[in-house]
C-alpha atoms as a PDB file:
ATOM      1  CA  UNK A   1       2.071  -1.189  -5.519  1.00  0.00           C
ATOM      2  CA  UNK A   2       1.747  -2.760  -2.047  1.00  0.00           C
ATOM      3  CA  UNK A   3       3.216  -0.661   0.669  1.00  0.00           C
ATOM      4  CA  UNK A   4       4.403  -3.186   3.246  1.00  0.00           C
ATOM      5  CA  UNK A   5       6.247  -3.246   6.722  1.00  0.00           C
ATOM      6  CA  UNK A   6       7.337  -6.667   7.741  1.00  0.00           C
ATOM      7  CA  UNK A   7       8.922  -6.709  11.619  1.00  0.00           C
ATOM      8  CA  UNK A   8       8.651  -9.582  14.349  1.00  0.00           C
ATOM      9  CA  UNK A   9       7.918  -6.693  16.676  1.00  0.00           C
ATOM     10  CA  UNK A  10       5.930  -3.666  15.295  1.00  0.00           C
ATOM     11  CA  UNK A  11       8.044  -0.679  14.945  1.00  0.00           C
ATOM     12  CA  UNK A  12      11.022  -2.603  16.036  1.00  0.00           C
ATOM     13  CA  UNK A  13      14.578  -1.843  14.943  1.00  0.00           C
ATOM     14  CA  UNK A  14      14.084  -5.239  13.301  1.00  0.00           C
ATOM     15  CA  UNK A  15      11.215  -3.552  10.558  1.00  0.00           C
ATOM     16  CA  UNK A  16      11.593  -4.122   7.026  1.00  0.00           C
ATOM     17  CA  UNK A  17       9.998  -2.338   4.878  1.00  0.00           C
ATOM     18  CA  UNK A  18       8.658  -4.489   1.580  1.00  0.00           C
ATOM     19  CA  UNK A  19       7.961  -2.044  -1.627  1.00  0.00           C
ATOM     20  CA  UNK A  20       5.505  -5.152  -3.472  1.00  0.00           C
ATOM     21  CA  UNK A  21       4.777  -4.537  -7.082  1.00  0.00           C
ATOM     22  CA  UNK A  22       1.848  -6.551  -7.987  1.00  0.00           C
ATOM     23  CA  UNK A  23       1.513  -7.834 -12.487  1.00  0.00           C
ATOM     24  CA  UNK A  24      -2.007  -7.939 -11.684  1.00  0.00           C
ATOM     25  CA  UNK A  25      -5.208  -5.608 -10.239  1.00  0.00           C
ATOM     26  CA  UNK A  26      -8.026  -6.197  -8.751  1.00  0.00           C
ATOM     27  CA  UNK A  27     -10.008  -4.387 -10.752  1.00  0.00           C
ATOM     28  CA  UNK A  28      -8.340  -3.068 -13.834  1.00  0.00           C
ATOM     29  CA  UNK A  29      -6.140  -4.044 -16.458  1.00  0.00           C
ATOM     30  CA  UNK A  30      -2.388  -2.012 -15.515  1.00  0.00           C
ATOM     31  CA  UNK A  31      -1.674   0.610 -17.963  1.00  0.00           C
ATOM     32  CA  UNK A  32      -0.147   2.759 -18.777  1.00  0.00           C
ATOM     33  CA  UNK A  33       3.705   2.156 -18.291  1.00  0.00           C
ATOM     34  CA  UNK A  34       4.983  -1.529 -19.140  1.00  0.00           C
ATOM     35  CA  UNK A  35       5.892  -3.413 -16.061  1.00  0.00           C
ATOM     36  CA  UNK A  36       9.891  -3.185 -16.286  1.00  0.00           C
ATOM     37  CA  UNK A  37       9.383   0.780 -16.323  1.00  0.00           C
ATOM     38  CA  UNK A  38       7.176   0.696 -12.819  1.00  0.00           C
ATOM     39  CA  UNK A  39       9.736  -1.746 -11.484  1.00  0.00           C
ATOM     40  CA  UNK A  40      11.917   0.820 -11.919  1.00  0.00           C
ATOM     41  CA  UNK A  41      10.275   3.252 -10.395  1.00  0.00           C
ATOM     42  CA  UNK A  42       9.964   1.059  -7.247  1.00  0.00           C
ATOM     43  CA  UNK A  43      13.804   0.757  -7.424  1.00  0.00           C
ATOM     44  CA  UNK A  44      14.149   4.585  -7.629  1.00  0.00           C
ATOM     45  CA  UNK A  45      12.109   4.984  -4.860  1.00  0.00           C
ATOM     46  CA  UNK A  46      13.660   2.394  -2.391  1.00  0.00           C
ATOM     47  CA  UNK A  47      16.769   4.445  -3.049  1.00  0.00           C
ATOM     48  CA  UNK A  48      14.972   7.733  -2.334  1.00  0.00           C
ATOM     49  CA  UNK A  49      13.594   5.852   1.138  1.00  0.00           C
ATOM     50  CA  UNK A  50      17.536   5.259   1.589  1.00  0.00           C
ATOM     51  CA  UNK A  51      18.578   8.774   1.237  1.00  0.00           C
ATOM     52  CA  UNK A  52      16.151  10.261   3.020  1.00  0.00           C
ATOM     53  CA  UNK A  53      16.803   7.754   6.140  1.00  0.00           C
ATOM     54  CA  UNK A  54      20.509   8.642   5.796  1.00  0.00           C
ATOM     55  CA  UNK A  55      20.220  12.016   5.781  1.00  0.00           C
ATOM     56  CA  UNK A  56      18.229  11.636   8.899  1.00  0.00           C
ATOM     57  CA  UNK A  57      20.622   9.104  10.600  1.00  0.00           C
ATOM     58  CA  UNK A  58      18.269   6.313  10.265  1.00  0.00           C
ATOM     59  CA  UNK A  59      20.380   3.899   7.826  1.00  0.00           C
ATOM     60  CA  UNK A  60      20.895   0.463   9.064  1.00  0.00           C
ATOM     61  CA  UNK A  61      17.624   0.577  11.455  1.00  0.00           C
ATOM     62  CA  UNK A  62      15.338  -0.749   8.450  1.00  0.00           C
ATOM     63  CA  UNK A  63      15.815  -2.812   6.091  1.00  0.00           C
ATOM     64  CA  UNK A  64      14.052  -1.711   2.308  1.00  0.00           C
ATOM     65  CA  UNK A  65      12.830  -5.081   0.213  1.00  0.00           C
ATOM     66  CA  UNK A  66      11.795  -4.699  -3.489  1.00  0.00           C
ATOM     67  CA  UNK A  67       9.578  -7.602  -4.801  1.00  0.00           C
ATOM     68  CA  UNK A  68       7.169  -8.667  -7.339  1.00  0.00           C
ATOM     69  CA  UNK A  69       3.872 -10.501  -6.908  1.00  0.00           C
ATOM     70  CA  UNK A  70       0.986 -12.112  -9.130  1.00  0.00           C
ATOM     71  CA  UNK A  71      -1.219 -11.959  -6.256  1.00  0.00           C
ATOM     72  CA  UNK A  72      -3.865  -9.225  -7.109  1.00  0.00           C
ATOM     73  CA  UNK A  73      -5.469  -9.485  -3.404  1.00  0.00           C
ATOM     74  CA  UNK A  74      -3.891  -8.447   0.053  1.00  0.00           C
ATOM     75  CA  UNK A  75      -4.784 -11.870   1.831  1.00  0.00           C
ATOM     76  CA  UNK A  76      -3.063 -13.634  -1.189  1.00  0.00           C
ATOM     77  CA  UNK A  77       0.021 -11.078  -0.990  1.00  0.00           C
ATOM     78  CA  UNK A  78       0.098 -11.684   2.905  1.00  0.00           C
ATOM     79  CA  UNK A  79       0.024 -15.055   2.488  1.00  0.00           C
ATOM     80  CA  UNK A  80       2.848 -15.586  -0.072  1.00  0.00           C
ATOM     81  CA  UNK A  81       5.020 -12.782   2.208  1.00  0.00           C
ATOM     82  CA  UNK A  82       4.347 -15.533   4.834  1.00  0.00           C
ATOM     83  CA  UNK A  83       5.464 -18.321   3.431  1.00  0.00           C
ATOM     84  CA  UNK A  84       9.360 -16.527   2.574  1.00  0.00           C
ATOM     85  CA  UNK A  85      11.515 -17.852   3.483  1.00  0.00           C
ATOM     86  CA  UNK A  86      13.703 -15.049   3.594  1.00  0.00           C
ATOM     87  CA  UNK A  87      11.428 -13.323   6.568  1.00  0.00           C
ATOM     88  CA  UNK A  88      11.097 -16.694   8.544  1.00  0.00           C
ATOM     89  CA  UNK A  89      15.462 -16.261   8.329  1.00  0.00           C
ATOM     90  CA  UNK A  90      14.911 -12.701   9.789  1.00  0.00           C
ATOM     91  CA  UNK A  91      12.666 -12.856  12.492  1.00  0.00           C
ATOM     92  CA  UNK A  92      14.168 -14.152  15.681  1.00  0.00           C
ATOM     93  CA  UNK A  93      12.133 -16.651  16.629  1.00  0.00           C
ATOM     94  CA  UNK A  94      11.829 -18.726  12.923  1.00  0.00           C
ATOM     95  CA  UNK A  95       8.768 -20.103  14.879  1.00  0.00           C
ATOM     96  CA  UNK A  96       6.680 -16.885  14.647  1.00  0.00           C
ATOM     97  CA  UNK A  97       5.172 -15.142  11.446  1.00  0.00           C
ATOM     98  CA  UNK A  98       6.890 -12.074  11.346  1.00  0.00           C
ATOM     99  CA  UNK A  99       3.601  -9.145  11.322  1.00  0.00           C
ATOM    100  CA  UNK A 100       2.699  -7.355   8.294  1.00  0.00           C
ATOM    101  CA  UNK A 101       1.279  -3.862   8.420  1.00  0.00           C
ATOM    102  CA  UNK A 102       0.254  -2.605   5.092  1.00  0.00           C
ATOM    103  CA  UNK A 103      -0.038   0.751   4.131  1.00  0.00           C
ATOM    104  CA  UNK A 104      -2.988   1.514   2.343  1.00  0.00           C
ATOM    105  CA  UNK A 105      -4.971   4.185   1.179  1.00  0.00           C
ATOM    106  CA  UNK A 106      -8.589   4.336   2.145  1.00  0.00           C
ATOM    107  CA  UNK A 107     -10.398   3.498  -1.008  1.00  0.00           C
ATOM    108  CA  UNK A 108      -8.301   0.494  -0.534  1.00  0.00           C
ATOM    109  CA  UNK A 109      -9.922   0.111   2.449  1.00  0.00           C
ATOM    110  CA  UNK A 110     -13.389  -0.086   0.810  1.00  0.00           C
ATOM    111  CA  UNK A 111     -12.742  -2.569  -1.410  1.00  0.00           C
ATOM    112  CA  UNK A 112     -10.770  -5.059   1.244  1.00  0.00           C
ATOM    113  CA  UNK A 113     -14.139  -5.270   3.128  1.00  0.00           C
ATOM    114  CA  UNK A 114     -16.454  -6.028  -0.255  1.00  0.00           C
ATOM    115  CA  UNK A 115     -17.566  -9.117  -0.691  1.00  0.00           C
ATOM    116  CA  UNK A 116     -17.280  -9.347  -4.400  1.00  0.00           C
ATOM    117  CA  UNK A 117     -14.018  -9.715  -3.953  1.00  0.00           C
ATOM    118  CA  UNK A 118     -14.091 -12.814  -2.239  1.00  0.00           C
ATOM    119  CA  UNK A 119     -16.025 -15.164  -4.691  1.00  0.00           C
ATOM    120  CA  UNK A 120     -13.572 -16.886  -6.184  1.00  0.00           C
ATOM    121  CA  UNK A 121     -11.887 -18.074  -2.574  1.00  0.00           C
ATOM    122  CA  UNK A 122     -15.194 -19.205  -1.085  1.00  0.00           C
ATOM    123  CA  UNK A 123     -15.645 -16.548   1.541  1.00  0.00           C
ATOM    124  CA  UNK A 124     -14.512 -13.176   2.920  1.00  0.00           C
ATOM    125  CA  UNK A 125     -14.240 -14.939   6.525  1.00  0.00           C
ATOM    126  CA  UNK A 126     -12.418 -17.582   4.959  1.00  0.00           C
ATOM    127  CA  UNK A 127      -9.526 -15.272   2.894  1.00  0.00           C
ATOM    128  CA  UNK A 128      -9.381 -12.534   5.793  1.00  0.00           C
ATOM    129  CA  UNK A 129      -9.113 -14.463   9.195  1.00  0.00           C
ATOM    130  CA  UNK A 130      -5.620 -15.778   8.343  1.00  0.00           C
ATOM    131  CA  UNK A 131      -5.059 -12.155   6.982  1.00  0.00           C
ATOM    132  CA  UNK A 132      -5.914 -10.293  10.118  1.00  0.00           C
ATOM    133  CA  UNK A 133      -4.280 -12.965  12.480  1.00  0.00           C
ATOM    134  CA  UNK A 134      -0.962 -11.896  10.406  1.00  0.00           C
ATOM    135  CA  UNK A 135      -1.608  -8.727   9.352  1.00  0.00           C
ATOM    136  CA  UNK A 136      -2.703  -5.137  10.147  1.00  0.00           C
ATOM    137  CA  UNK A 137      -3.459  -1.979   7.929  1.00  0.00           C
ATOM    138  CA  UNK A 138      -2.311   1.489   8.299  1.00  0.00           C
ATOM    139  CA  UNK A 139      -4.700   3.328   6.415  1.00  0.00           C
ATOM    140  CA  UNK A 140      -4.323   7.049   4.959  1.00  0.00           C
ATOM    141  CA  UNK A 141      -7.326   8.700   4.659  1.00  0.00           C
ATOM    142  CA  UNK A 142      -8.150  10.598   1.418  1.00  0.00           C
ATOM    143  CA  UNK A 143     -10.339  13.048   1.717  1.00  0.00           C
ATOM    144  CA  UNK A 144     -10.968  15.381  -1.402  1.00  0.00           C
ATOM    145  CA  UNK A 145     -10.863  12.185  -3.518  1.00  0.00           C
ATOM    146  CA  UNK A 146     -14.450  11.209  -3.516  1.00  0.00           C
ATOM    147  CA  UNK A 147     -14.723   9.190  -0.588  1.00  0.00           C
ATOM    148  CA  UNK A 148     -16.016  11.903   2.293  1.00  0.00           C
ATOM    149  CA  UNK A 149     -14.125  14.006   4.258  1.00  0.00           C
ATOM    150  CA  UNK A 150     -11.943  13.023   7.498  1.00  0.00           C
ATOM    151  CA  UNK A 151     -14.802  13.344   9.630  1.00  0.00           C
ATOM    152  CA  UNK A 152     -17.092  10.569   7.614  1.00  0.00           C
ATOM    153  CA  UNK A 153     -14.106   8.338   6.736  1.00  0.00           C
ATOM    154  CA  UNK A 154     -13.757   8.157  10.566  1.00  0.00           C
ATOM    155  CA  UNK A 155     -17.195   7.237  11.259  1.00  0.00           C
ATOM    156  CA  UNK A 156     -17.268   4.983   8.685  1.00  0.00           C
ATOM    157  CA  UNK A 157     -13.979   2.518  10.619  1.00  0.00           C
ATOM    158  CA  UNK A 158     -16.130   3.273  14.118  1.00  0.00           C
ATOM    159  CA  UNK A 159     -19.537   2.245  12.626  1.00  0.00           C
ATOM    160  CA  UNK A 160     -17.169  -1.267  11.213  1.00  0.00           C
ATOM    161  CA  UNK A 161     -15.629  -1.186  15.135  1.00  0.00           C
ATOM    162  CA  UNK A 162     -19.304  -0.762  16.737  1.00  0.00           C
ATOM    163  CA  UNK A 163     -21.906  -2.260  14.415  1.00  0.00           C
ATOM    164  CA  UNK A 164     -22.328  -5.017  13.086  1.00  0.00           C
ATOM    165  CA  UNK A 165     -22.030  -4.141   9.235  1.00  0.00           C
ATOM    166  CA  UNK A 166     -19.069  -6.330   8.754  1.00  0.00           C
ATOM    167  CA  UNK A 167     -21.060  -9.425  10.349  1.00  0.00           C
ATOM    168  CA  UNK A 168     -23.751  -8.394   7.996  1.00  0.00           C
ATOM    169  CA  UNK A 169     -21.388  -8.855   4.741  1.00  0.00           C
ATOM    170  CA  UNK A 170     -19.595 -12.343   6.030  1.00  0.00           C
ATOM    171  CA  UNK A 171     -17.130 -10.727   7.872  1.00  0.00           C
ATOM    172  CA  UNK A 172     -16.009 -10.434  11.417  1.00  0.00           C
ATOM    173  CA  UNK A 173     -16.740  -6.647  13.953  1.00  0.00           C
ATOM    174  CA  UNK A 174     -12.980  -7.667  15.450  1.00  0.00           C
ATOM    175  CA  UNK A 175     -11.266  -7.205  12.119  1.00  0.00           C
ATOM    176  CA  UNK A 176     -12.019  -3.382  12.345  1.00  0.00           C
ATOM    177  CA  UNK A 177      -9.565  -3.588  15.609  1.00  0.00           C
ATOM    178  CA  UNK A 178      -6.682  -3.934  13.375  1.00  0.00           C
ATOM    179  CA  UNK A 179      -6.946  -1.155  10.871  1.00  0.00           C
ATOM    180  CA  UNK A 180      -5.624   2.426  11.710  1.00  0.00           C
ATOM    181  CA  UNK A 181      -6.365   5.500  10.189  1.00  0.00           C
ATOM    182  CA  UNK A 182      -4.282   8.017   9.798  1.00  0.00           C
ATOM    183  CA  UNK A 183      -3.643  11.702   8.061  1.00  0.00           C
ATOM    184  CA  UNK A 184      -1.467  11.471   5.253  1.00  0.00           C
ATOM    185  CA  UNK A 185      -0.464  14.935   4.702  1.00  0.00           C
ATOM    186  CA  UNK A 186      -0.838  18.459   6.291  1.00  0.00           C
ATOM    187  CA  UNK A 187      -3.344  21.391   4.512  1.00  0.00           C
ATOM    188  CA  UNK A 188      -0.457  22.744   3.057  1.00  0.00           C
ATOM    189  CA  UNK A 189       0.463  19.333   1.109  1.00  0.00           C
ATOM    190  CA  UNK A 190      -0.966  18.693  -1.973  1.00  0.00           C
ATOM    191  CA  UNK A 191      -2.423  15.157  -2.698  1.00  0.00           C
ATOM    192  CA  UNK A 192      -0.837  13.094  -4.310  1.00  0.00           C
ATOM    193  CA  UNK A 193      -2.370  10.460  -7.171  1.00  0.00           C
ATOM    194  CA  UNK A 194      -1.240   8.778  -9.977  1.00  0.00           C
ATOM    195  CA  UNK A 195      -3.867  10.011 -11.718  1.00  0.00           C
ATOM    196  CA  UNK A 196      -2.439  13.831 -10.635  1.00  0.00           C
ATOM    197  CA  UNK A 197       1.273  12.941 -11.706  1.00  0.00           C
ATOM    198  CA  UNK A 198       0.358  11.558 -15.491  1.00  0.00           C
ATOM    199  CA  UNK A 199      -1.713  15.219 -15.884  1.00  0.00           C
ATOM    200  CA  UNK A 200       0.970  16.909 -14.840  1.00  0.00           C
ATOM    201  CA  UNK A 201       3.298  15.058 -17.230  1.00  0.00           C
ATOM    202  CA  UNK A 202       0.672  15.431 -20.198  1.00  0.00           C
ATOM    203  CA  UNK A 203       0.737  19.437 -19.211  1.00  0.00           C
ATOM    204  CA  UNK A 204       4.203  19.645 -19.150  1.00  0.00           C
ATOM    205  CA  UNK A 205       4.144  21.079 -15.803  1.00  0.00           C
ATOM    206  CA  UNK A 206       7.327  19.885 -14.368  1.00  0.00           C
ATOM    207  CA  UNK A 207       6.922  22.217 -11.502  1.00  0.00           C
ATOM    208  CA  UNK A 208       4.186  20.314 -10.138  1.00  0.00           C
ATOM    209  CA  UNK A 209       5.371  16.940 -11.205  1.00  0.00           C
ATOM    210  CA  UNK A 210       8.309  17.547  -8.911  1.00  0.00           C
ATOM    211  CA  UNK A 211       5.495  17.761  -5.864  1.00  0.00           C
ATOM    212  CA  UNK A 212       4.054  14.930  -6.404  1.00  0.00           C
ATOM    213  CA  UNK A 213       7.770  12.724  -6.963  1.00  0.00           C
ATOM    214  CA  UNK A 214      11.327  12.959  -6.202  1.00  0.00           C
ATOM    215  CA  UNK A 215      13.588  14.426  -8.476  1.00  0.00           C
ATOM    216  CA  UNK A 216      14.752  10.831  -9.779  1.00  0.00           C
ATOM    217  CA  UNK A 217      11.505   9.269 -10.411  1.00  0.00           C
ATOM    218  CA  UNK A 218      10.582  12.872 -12.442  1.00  0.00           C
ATOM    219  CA  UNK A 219      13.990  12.263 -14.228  1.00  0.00           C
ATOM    220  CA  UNK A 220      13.124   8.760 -14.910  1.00  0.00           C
ATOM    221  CA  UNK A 221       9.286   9.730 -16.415  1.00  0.00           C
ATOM    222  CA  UNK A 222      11.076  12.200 -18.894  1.00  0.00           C
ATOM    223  CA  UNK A 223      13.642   9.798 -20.044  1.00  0.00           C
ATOM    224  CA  UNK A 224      11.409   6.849 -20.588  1.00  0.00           C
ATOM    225  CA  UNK A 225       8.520   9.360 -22.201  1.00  0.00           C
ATOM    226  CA  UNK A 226       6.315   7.660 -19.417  1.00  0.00           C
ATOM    227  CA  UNK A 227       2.545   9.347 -19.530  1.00  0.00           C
ATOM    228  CA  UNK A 228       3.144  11.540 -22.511  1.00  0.00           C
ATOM    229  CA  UNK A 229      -0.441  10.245 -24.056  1.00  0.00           C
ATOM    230  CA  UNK A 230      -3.303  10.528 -22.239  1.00  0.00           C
ATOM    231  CA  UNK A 231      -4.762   6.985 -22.319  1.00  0.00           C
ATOM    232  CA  UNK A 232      -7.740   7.060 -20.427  1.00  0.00           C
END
């Protein structure tokens, strides 16, 4: 799922936030829960976004969006968001793109800026220019997953700001100027995976389910039987 904020003036009270379910990866086939059970689960957690901006007096400042894409790629998905007409009504000047800032995490990162992914559309300069003239990414950094610690996931956005490993690759050094990286949680969080939340489930450790996802989507896993096999 594609974490999305759509506004015609970044962190305006004129944000939307866009919760984009995508019916196909990248790099995987989906699996394990059918598509109408993860749209769901998007639903569930727009209304979780609501309460939690209610009970903080926020409601009616942002707007929450629930949609479904084929696009497996970002540029593709920011390109389709684009071309809405329902965010061309909501901007104010139906002239202007509204911006897209997508929240991603930073293995997502790694694989926006590899080539392979690119093949198929000719380029990586050619799918990510219109991408980065629209768009921006908020990136959280992960690191106990595999991918370095804070310290090297750092160096690794200043060595795509400085050098010229991005030129190297196809791509452009000013892209790197619109990513930001940023802590997702505190020490005393846990982190939170998918692959975390469907052991849990298999463990029958509702406990730690319930850190990993509100009380509704953990409601919603039990009733549906979602994750109850381990498959792979």
């Amino acid at each position: 799922m594609a974490i999305s904020a759509v506004a015609d003036n970044r962190y305006s009270a004129n944000s939307r936030i866009l919760l984009l379910l995508a019916t196909s990866n990248a790099d995987k086939a989906p699996k394990p829960a059918a598509f109408p059970q993860r749209l769901a689960m998007v639903y569930i957690f727009a209304q979780d976004l609501l309460s939690a901006m209610s009970s903080r007096g926020d409601l009616g400042t942002v707007g929450i969006d629930v949609a479904v894409t084929t696009e497996p790629y970002f540029h593709s998905k920011a390109k389709a968001v684009a071309a809405s007409d329902f965010y061309t009504r909501n901007t104010r000047d139906p002239e202007t793109a509204a911006e897209q800032v997508y929240l991603t995490g930073f293995d997502t990162l790694i694989r926006i800026f590899n080539p392979r992914y690119y093949d198929a559309d000719g380029s990586m300069a050619a799918a990510l220019d219109p991408f980065f003239a629209r768009s921006s990414l908020r990136v959280t950094m992960r690191p106990d997953a595999g991918w370095g610690d804070v310290e090297e996931q750092r160096k690794y956005l200043d060595g795509l700001k400085r050098g010229g490993g991005l030129a190297e690759i196809g791509g452009r050094t000013e892209w790197a100027r619109r990513v930001e990286m940023v802590d997702g949680r505190s020490d005393s969080h846990p982190v939170i995976s998918s692959t975390k939340v469907r052991d849990a489930v298999i463990g029958q450790d509702r406990d730690t389910l319930r850190t990993f996802v509100s009380d509704r989507i953990a409601e919603w896993i039990r009733k549906e039987g979602l994750y109850s096999q381990d498959e792979g």
